[in-house]
Protein backbone atom coordinates (compact mmCIF):
# COMPACT_ATOMS: atom_id res chain seq x y z
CA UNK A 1 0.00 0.00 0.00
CA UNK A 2 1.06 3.65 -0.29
CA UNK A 3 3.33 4.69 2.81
CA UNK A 4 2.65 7.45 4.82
CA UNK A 5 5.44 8.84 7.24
CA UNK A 6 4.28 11.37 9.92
CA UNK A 7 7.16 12.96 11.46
CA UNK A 8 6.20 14.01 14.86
CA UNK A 9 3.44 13.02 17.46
CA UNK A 10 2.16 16.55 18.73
CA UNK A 11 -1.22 17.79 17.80
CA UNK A 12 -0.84 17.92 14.12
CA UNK A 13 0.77 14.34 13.56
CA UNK A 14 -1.77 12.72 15.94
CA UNK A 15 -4.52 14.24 13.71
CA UNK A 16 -3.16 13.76 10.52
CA UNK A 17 -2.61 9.89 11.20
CA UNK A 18 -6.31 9.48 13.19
CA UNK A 19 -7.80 11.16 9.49
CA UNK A 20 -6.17 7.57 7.89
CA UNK A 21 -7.14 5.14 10.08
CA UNK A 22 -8.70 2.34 8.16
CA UNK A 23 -7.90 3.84 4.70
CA UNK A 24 -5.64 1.88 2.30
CA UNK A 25 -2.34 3.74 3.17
CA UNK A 26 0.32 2.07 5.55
CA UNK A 27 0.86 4.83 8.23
CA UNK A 28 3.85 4.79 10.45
CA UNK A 29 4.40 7.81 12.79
CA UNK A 30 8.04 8.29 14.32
CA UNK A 31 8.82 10.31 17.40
CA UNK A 32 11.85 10.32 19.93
CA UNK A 33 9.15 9.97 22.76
CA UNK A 34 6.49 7.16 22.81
CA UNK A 35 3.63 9.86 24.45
CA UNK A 36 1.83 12.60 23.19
CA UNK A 37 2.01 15.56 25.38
CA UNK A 38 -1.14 17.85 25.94
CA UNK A 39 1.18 20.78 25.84
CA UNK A 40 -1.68 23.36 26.83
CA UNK A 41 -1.70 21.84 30.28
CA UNK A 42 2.50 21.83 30.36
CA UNK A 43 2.24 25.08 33.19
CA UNK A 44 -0.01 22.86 35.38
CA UNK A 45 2.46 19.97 35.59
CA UNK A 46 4.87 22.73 36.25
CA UNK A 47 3.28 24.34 39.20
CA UNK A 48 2.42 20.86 40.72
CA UNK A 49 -1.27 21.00 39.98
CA UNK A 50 -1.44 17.91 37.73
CA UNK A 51 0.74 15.11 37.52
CA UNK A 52 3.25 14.52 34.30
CA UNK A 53 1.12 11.44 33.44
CA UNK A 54 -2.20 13.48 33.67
CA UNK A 55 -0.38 15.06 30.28
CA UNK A 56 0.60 12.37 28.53
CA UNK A 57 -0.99 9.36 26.83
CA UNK A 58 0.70 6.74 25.18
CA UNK A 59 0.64 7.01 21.48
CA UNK A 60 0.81 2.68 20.81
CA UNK A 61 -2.16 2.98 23.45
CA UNK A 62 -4.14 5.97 20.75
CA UNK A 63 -3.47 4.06 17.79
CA UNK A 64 -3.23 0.41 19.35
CA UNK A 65 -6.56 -1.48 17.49
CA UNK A 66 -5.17 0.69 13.73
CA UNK A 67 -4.10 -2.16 11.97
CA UNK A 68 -2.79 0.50 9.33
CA UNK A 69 -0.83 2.62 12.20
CA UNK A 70 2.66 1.28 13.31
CA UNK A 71 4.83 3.60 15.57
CA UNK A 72 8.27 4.03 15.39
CA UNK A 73 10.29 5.19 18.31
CA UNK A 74 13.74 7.45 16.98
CA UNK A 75 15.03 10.48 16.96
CA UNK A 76 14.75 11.72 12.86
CA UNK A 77 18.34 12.90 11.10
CA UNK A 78 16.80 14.18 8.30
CA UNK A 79 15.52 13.00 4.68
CA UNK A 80 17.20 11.35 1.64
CA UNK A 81 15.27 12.85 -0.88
CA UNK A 82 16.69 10.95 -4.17
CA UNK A 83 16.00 7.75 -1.83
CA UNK A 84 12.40 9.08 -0.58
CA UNK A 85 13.66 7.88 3.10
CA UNK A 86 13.56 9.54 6.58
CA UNK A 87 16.86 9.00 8.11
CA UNK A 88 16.53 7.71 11.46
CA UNK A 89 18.73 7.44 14.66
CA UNK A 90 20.61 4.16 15.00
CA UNK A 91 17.45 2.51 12.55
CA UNK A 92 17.08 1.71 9.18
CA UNK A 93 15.74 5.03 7.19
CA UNK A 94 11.86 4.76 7.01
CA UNK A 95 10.52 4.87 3.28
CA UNK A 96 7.77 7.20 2.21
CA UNK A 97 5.14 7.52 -0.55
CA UNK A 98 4.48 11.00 1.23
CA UNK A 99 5.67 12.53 4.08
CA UNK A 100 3.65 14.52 6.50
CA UNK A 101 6.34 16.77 8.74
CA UNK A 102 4.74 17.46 12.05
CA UNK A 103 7.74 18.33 14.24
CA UNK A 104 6.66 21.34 16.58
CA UNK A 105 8.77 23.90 17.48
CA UNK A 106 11.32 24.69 20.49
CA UNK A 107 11.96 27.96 22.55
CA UNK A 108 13.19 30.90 20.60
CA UNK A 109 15.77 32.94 23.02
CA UNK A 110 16.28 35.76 20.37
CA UNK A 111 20.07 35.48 20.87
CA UNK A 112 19.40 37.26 24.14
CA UNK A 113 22.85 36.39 26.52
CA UNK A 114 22.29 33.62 28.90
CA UNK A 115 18.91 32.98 27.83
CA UNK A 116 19.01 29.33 27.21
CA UNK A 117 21.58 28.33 29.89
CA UNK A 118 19.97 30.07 32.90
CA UNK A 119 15.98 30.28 31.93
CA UNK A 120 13.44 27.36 31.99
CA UNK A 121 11.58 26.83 28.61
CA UNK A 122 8.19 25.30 28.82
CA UNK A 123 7.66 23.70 25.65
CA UNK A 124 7.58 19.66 26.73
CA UNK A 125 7.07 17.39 29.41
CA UNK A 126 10.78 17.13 30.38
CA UNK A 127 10.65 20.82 30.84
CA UNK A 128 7.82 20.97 32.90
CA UNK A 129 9.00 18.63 35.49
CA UNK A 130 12.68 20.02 35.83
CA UNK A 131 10.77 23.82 36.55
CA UNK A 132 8.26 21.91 38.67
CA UNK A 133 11.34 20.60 40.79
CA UNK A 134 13.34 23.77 40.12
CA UNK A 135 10.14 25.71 42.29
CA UNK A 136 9.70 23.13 44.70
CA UNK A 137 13.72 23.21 45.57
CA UNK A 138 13.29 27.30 45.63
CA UNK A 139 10.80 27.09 48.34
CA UNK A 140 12.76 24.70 50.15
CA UNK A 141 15.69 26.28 50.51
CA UNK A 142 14.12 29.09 52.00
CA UNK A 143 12.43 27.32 54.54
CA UNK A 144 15.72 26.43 55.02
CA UNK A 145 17.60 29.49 54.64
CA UNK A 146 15.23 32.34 55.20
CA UNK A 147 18.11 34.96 56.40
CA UNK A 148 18.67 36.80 53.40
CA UNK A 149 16.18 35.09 50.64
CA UNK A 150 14.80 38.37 48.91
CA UNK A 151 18.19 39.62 48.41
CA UNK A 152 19.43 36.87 46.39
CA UNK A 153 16.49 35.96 44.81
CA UNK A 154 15.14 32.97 46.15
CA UNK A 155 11.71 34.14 46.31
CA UNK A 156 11.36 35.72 42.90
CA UNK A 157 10.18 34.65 39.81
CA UNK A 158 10.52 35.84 37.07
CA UNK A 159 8.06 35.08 34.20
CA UNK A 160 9.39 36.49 30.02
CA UNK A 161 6.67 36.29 27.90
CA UNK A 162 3.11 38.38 27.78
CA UNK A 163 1.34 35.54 25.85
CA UNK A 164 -1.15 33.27 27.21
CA UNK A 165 1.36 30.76 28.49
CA UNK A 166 3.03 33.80 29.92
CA UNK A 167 -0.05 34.91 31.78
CA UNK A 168 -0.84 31.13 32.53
CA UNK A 169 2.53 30.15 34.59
CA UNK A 170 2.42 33.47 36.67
CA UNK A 171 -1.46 33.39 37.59
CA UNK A 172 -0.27 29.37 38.46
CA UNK A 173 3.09 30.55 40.09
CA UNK A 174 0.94 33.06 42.34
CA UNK A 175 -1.43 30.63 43.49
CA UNK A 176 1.52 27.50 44.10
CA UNK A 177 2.85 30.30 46.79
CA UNK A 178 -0.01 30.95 48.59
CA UNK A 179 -0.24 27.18 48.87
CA UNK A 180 2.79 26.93 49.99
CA UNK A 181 2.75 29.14 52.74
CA UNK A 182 -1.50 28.37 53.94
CA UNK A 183 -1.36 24.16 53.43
CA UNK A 184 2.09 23.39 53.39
CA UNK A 185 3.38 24.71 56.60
CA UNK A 186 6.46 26.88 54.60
CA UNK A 187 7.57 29.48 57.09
CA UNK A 188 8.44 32.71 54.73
CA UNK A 189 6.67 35.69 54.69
CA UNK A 190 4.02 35.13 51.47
CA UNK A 191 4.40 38.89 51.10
CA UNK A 192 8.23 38.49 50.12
CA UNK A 193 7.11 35.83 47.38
CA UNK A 194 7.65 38.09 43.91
CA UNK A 195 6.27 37.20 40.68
CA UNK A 196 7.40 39.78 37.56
CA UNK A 197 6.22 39.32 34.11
CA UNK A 198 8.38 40.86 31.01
CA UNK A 199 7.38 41.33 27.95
CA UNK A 200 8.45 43.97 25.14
CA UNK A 201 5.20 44.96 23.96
CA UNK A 202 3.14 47.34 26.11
CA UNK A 203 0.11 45.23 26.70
CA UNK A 204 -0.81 41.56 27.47
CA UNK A 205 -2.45 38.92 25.32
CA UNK A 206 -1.53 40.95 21.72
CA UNK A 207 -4.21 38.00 19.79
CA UNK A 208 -7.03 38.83 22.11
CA UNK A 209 -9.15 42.47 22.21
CA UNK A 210 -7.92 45.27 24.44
CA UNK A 211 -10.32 44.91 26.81
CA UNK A 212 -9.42 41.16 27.73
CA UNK A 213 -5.13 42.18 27.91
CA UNK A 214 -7.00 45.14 30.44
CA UNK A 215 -9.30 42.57 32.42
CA UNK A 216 -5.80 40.01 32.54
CA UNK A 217 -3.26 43.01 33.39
CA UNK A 218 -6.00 44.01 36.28
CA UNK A 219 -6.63 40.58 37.73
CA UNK A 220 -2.38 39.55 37.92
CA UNK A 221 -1.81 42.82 39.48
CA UNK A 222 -4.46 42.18 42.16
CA UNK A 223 -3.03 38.73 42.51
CA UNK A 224 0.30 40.18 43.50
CA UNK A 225 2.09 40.00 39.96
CA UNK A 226 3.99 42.84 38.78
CA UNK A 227 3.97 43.96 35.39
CA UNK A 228 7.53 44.79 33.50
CA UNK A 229 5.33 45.92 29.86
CA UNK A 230 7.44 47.52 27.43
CA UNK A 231 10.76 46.14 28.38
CA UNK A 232 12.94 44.23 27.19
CA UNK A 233 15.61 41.40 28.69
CA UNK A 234 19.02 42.07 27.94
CA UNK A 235 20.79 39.89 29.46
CA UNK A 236 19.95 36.44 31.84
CA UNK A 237 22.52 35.23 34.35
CA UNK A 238 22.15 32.07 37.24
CA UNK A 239 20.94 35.09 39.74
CA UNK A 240 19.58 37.93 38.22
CA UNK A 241 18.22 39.34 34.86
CA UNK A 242 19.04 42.67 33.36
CA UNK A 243 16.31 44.50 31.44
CA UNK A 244 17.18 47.37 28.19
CA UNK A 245 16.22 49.94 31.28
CA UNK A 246 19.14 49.30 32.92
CA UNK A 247 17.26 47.42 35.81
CA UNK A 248 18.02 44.18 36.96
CA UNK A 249 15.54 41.69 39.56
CA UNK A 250 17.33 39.18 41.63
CA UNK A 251 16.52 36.12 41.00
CA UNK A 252 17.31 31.79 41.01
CA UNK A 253 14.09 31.33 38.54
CA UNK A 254 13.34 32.58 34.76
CA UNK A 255 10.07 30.93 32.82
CA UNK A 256 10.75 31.46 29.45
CA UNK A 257 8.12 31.75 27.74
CA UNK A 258 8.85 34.46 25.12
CA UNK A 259 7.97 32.86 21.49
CA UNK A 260 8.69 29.90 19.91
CA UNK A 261 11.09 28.88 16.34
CA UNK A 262 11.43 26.22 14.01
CA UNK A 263 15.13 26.78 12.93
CA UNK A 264 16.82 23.98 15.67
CA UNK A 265 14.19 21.05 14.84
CA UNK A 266 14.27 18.25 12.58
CA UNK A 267 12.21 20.77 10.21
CA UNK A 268 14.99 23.18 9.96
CA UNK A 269 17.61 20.48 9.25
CA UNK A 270 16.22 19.07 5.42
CA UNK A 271 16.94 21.30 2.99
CA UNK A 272 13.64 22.67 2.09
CA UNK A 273 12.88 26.29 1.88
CA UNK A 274 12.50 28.10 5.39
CA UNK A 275 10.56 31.23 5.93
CA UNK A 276 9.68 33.52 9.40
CA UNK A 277 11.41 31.45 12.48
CA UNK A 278 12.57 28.26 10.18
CA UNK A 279 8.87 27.77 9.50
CA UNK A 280 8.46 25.65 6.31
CA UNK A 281 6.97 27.34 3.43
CA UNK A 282 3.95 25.33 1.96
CA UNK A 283 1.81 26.41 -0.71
CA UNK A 284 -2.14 26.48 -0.48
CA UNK A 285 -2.46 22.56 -0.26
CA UNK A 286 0.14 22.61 2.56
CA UNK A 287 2.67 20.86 0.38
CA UNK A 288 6.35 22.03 0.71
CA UNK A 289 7.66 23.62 -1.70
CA UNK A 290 9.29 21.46 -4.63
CA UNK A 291 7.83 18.28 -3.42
CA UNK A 292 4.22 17.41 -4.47
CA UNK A 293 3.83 14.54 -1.66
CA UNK A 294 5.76 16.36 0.97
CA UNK A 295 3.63 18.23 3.82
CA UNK A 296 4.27 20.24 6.66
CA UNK A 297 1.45 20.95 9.40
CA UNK A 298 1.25 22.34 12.61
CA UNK A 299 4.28 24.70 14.21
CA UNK A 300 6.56 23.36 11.58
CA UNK A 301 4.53 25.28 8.88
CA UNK A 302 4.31 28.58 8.00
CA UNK A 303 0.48 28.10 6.85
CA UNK A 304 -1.76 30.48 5.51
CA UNK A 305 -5.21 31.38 7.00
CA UNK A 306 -6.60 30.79 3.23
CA UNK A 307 -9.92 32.74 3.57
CA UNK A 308 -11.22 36.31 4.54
CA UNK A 309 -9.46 39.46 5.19
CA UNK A 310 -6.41 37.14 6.56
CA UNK A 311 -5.88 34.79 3.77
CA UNK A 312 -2.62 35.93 3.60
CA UNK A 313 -2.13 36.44 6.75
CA UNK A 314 0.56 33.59 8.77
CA UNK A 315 -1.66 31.27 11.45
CA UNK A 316 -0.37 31.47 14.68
CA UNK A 317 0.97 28.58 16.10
CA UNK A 318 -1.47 26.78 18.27
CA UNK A 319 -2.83 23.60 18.99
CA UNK A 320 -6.72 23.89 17.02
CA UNK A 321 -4.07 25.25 13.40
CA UNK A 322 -2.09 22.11 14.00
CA UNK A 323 -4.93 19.85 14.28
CA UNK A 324 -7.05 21.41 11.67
CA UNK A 325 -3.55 21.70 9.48
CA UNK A 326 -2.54 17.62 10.33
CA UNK A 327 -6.47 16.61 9.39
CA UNK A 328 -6.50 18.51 6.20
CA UNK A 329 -3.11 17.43 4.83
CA UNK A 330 -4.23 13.50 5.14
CA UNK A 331 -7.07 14.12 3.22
CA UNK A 332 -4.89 15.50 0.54
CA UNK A 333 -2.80 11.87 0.46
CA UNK A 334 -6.66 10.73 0.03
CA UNK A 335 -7.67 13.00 -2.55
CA UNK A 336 -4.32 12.43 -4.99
CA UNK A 337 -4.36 8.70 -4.34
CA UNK A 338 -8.48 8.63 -5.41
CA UNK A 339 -7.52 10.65 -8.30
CA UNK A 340 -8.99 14.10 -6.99
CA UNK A 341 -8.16 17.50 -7.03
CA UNK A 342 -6.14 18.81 -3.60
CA UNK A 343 -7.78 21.55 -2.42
CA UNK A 344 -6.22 24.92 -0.20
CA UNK A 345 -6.25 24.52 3.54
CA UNK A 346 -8.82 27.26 5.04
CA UNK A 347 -8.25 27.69 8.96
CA UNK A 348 -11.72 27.81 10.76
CA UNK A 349 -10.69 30.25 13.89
CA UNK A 350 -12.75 28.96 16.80
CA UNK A 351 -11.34 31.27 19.15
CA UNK A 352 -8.55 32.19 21.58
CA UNK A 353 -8.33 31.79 25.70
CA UNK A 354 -6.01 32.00 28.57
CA UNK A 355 -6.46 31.22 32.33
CA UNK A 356 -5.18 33.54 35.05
CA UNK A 357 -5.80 31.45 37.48
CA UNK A 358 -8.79 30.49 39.95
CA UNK A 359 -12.01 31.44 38.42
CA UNK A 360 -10.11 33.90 36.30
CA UNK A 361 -9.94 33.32 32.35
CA UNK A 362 -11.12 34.84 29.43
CA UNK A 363 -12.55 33.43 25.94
CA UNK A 364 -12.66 34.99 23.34
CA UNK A 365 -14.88 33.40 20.31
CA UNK A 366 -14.46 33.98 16.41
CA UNK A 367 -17.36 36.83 16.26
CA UNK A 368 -15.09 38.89 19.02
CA UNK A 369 -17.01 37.90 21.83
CA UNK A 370 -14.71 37.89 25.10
CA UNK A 371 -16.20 36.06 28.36
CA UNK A 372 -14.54 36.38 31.50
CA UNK A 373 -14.37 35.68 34.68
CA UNK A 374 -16.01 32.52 36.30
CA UNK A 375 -17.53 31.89 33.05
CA UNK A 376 -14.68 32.29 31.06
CA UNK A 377 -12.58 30.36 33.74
CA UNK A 378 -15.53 27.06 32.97
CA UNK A 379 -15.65 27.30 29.59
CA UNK A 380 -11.44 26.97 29.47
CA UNK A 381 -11.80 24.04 31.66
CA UNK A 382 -14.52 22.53 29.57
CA UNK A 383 -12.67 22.89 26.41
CA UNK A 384 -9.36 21.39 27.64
CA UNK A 385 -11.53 18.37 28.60
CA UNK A 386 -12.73 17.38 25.14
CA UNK A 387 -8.87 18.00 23.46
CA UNK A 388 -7.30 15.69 26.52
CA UNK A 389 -6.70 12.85 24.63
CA UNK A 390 -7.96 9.97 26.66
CA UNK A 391 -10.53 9.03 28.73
CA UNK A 392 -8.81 8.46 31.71
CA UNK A 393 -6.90 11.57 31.72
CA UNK A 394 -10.06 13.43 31.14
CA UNK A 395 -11.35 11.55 33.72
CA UNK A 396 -8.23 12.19 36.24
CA UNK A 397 -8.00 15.45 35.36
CA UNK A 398 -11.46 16.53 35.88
CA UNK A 399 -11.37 14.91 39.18
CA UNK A 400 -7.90 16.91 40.22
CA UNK A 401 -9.45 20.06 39.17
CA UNK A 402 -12.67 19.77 41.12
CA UNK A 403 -10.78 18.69 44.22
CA UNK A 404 -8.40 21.17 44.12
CA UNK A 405 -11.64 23.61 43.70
CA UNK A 406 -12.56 22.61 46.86
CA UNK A 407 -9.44 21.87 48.48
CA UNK A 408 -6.64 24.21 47.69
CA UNK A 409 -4.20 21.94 49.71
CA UNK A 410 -4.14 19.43 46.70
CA UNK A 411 -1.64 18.86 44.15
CA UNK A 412 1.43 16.73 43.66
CA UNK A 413 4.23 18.75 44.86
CA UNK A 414 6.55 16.13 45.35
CA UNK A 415 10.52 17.08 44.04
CA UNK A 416 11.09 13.56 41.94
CA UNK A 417 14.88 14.84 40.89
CA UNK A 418 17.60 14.00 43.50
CA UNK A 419 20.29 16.61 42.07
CA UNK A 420 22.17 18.89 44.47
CA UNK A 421 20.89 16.93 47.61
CA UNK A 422 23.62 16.30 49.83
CA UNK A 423 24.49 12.69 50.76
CA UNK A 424 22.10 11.02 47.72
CA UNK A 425 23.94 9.48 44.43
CA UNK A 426 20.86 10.29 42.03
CA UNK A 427 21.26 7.72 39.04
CA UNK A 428 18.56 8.58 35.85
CA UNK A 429 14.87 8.69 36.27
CA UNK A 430 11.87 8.02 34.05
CA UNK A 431 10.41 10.44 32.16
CA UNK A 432 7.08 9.59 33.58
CA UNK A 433 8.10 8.36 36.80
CA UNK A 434 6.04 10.89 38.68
């Protein structure tokens, strides 16, 4: 049968190879991790509200009873494309009929010094649970140490990044501190606890309306959380950060969540043509340029809205582009192999939201419509829900959030990592050992 390679097991692969289940294509999808992360809920695994399998689901497990779905654990080298083979890791290369790309994206530091050595990134599960201990370790040592805390740093986060991940981990960050010091029996002062969020631009939430970055900027700032708007990081070192001001915030903990690029993934390393960030360039049918069965979906691809005033107009890169992008490109495969005419990807905007926290969130819907609030806050919850993929992490995580609604001494804040702690020879853990 034709063979179908997806490249990558985020959003956009997972969708592409679900839309060729049971058709008469071989699929096999390759990815250095055997899981599927639900990388919306990444901050929540970070501030020890969920746990890192709450996140994660086993992609054998998704595609398990697909007798046309095989899954190939490696890390991808690149593409022979004279051979039509993806070069794998220590494998044999993987042929291909057509290739779906599907790779994601990492952290983009801008080239700002001592950005990727001394920040934390919050882009997979790995990175989630290293900040997660990183926080837990913070708050420890204080307990430990309190003489002297707030001058170097202990106590303050800082958060780069005005986006809705951004707003996310600080909201989270605020309300991991006053568990902290109300459930957890930590003996600092809650008051000396700083949270500051940087961002260059001078508001919060740029894709959302003015008056939901207002209603965000209002709610952090009454939840303790300063605002650094219009500034820009210069420079980050182990124990401070220096902003273009000529400021600089003490500090042992930077979330970096300041944008996102294609140029140091698999995407960025086979020779096709690279536009904004190392973003593939596809034409209307999400093909890649020069090769006819070649497609690249999700954060990988610079894709085109394709309708409206914004048909020309770069999608940004979140989870409902990839999986509307993955979905569309399979049916593509379908359409040449039937004989049919590909058509242009259109991107159907169902709207944008962000949580700040405890009955704080905001949606805003396709017509412009922003909710807030409570309501806002439910509707985010409810939405997450569906996209979880798997019923018992829908079902686990649904339970975890309405406990921790009525308990706010929940939450696995347990430090899993054994590094630095004096007297204990660590050894390697499991990704998903916690």
């Amino acid at each position: 049968m034709h063979r179908v390679v997806v490249v990558g097991a985020g959003f956009a692969g997972l969708s592409a190879a679900r839309a060729l289940i049971g058709k008469q294509v071989e699929v096999t999808i390759v990815d250095q991790r055997n899981f599927h992360t639900f990388q919306p809920l990444l901050y929540e695994v970070a501030t020890a509200g969920l746990e890192s399998g709450d996140v994660a689901y086993p992609i054998r497990v998704i595609f398990g009873k697909a007798a046309n779905v095989a899954f190939r654990m490696a890390a991808v080298t690149g593409v022979d494309w004279d051979r039509r083979e993806v070069l794998l890791a220590g494998s044999e290369p993987l042929p291909f009929d057509s290739l779906i790309i599907a790779s994601g994206a990492t952290a983009k530091f801008f080239g700002i010094p001592g950005a990727s050595e001394h920040s934390f990134p919050l882009y997979t599960l790995t990175d989630a649970r290293r900040l997660r201990d990183h926080i837990l370790r913070r708050l420890e040592d204080v307990d430990a140490h309190p003489e002297g805390a707030a001058a170097r740093g202990a106590l303050t986060f800082v958060v780069v990044g005005g986006g809705p991940t951004g707003v996310e981990v600080a909201g989270a960050l605020a309300e991991l501190l006053d568990v902290a010091v109300k459930h957890d029996g930590f003996r600092f002062d809650r008051a000396a606890g700083r949270i500051v969020l940087v961002d260059a631009l001078d508001r919060l939430l740029t894709p959302f309306r003015e008056s939901a970055a207002e209603y965000a900027a209002g709610t952090l700032a009454a939840r303790g959380i300063e605002l650094r708007l219009g500034r820009m990081v210069k420079s980050v070192q182990a124990d401070s950060v220096a902003l273009d001001d000529g400021s600089s915030i003490p500090t042992r903990t930077v979330v970096w969540a300041g944008g996102v690029t294609v140029e140091h993934t698999v995407a960025g390393e086979i020779g096709v043509a690279t536009g904004a960030n190392g973003r593939l360039v596809v034409g209307p049918d999400l093909t890649v340029e020069g090769h006819d069965d070649v497609y690249a979906v999700g954060d990988a691809a610079a894709v085109l809205w394709g309708s409206g005033e914004d048909a020309d107009k770069l999608c940004p890169q979140v989870a409902q582009v990839a999986i509307q992008s993955g979905a569309h490109a399979a049916a593509q495969i379908l359409a040449r192999l039937d004989g049919k005419e590909r058509r242009p990807f259109r991107y159907k905007d169902k709207g944008i939201m962000a949580t700040i926290g405890r009955r704080a969130a905001i949606t805003q819907f396709r017509s412009g419509r922003v909710v807030r609030g409570t309501l806002g806050w439910l509707a985010w919850l409810a939405l997450h829900l569906v996209y979880l993929v798997g019923f018992r992490n829908k079902i686990v995580v649904f339970i975890n959030w309405s406990w921790r609604y009525l308990s706010w001494g929940s939450g696995p804040r347990i430090i899993v990592s054994e590094e630095s702690v004096p007297g204990i020879d660590t050894g390697k853990g499991d990704e998903l050992s916690s």
